[in-house]
Structure formats: structure tokens, C-alpha cells
N, C-alpha and C. Protein backbone atom coordinates (compact mmCIF):
# COMPACT_ATOMS: atom_id res chain seq x y z
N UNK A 1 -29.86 19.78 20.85
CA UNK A 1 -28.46 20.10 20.63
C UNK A 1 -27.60 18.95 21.16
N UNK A 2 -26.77 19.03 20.24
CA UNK A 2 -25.38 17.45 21.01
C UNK A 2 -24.55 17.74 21.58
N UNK A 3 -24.21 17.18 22.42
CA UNK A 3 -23.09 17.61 23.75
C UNK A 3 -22.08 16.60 23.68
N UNK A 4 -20.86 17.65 22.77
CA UNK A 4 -19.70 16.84 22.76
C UNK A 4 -18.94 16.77 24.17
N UNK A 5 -17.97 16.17 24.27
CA UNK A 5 -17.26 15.82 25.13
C UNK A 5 -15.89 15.81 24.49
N UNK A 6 -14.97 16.69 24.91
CA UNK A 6 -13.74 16.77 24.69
C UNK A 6 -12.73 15.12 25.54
N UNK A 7 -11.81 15.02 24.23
CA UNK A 7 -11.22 14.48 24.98
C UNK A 7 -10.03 15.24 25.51
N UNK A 8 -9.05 14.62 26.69
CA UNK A 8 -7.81 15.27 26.96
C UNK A 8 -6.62 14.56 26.70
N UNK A 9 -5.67 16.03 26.44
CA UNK A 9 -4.47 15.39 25.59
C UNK A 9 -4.06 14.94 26.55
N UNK A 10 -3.01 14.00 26.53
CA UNK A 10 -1.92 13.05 27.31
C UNK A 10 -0.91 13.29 27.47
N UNK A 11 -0.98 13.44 29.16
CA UNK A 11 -0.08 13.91 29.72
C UNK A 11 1.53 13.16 30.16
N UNK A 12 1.13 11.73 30.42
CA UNK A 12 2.27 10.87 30.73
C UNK A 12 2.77 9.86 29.88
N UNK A 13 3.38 9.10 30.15
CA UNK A 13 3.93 7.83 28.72
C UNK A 13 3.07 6.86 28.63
N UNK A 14 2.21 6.80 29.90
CA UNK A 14 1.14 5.55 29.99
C UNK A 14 0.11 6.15 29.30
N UNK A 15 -0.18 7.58 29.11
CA UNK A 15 -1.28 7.35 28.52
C UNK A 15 -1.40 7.74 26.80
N UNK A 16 0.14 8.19 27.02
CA UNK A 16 0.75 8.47 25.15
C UNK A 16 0.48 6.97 24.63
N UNK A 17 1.00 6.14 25.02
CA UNK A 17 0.96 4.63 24.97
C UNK A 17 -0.77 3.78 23.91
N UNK A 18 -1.37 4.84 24.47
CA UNK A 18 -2.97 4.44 23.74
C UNK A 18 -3.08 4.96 22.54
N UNK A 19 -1.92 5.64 22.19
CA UNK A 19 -2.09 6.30 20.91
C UNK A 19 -1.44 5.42 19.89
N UNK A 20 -0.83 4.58 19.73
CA UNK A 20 -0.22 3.59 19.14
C UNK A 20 -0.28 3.97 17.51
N UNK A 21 -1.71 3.97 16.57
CA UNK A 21 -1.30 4.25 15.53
C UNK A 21 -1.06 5.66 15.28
N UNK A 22 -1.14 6.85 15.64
CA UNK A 22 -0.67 7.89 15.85
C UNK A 22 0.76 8.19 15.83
N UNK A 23 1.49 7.31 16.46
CA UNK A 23 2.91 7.23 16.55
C UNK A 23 3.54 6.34 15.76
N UNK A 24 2.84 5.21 15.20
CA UNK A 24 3.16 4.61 14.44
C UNK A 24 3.11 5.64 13.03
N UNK A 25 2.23 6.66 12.56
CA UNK A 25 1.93 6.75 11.78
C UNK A 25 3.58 8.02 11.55
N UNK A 26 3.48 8.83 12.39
CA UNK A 26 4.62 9.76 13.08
C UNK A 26 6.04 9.41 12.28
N UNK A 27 6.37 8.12 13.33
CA UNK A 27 7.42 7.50 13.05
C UNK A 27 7.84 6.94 11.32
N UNK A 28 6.36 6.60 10.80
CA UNK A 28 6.74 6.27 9.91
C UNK A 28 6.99 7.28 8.67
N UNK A 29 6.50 8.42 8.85
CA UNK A 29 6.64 9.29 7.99
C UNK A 29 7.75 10.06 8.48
N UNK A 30 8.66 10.17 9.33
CA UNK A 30 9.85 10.35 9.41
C UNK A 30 11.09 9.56 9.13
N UNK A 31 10.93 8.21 9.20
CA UNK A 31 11.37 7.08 8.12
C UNK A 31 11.77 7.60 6.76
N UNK A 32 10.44 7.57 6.38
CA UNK A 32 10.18 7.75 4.68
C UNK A 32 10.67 8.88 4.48
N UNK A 33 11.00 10.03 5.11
CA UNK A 33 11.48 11.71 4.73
C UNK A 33 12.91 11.96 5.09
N UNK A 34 13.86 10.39 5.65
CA UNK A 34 14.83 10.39 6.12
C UNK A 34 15.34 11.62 6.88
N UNK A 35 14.97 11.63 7.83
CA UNK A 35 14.58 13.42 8.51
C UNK A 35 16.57 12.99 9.29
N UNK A 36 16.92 11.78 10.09
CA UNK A 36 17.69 12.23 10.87
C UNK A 36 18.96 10.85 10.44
N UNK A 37 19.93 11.01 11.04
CA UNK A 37 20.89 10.19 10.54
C UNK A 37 22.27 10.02 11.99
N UNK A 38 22.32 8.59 12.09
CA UNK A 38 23.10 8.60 13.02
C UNK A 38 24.64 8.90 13.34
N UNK A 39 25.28 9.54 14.07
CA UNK A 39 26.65 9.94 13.81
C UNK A 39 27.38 10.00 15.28
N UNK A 40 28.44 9.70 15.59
CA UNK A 40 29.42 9.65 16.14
C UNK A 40 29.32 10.80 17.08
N UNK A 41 28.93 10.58 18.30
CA UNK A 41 29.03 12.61 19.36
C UNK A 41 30.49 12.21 19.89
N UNK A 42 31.03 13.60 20.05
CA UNK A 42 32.46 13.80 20.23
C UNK A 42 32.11 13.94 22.09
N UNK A 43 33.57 13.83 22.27
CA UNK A 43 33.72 14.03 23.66
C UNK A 43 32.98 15.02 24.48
N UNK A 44 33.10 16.59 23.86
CA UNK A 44 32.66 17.74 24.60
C UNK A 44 31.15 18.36 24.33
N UNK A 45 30.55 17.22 23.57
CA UNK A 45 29.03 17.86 22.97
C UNK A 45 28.27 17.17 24.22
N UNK A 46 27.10 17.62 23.91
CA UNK A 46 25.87 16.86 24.69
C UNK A 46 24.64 16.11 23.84
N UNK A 47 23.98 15.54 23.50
CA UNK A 47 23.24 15.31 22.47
C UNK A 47 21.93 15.60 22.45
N UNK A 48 21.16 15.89 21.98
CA UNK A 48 19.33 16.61 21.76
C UNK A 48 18.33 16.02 22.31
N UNK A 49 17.59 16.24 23.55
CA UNK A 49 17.00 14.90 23.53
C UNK A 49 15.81 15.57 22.90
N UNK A 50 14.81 14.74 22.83
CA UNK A 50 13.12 14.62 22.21
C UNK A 50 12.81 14.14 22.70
N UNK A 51 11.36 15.48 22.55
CA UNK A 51 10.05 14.43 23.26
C UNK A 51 8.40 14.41 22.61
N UNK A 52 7.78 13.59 23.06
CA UNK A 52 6.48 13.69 22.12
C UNK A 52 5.56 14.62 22.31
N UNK A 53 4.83 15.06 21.51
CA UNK A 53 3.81 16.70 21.73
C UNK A 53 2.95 15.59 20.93
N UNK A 54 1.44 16.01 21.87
CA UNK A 54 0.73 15.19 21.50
C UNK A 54 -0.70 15.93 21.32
N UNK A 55 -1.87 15.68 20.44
CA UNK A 55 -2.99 16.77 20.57
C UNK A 55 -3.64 16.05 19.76
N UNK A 56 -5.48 16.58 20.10
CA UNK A 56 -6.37 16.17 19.58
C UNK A 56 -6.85 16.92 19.02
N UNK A 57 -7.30 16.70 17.48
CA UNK A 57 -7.76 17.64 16.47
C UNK A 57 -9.36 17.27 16.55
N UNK A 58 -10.19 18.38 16.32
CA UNK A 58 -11.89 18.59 16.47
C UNK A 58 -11.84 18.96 14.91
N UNK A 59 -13.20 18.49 14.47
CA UNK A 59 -13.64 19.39 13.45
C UNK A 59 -14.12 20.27 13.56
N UNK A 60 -15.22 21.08 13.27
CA UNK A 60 -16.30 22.41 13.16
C UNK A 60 -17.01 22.12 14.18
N UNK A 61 -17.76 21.13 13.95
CA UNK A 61 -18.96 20.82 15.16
C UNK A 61 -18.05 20.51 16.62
N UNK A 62 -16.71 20.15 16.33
CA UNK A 62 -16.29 19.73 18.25
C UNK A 62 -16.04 18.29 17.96
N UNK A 63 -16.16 17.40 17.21
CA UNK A 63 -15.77 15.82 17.49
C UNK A 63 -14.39 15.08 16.95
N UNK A 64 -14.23 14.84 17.65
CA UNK A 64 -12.67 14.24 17.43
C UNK A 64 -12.22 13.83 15.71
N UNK A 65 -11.58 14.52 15.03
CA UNK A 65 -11.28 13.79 13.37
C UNK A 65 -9.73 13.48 13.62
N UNK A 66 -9.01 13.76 14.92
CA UNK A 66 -7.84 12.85 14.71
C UNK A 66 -7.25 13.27 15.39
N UNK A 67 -5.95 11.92 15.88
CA UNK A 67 -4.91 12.19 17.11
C UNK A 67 -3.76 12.39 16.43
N UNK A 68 -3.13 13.69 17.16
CA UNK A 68 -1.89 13.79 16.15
C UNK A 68 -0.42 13.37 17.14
N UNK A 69 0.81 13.32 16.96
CA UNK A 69 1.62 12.85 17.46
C UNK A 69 2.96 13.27 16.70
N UNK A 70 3.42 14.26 17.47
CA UNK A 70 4.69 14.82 16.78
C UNK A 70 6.03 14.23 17.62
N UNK A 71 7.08 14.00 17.37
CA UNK A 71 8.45 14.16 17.77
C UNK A 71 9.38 15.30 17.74
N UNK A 72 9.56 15.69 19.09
CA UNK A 72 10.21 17.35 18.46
C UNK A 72 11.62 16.81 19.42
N UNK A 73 12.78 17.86 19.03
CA UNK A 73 13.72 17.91 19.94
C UNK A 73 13.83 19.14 20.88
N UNK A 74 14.21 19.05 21.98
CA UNK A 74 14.18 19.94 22.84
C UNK A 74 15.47 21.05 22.61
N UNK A 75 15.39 22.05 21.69
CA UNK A 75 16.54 22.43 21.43
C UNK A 75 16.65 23.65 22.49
N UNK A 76 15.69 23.99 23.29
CA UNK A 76 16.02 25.03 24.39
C UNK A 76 16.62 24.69 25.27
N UNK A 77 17.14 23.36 25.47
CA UNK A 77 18.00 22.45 26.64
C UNK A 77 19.52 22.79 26.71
């Protein structure tokens, strides 16, 4: 029998940082879907921040088929 080894998701910016095409890939398909658009915040607003959610996808057997890398905004803030 084979003894996978999980990897662990990433917890800090140094180690989000190793994910490079993951976020590249992220970023770029939020590009292409023109998801957000920049605009003018007024005096009395606050603005959204975001942050990265990050996870490792297994197949059936347990071995890594891919790092995923989302951008979300923190809208419970």
C-alpha cells in the first residue's frame, strides 16, 4: 500500500509566496472576467479589504492534482 503524505495549506504570506503560479493563474482569470473596477471612496465609507484562501486539492487516491488560490473580500469586516 502507498503512503501519501498530505501537504499543508499555507498559513502566512511567506509561505502563500511558493504558490506563485496558483496566483498567477487567480489573478489572471479575474483580469479576463473584469470582476472589479476602480472608483473614487467618498469621505464617510471604509473600503473592503481581501484576503487570500488558499487549499490543496487531492484526487481519489490522496495525491496532490492542484493548488488552488482564491481572492475573497472580507465582507464580514
Amino acid at each position: 500500500m502507498e503512503r501519501v503524505i498530505q501537504e499543508v495549506e499555507p498559513t502566512c504570506f511567506e509561505q502563500v509566496v511558493k504558490w506563485d503560479n496558483a496566483m498567477d493563474e487567480d489573478m489572471s482569470t479575474l483580469d479576463a472576467n473584469v470582476i472589479w473596477e476602480l472608483v473614487v471612496l467618498f469621505k464617510d465609507k471604509k473600503e473592503i479589504e481581501c484576503k487570500r484562501v488558499c487549499k490543496v486539492k487531492h484526487n481519489a487516491i490522496g495525491i496532490v492534482s492542484k493548488y488552488k488560490v482564491r481572492l475573497v473580500a472580507k465582507g464580514y469586516a
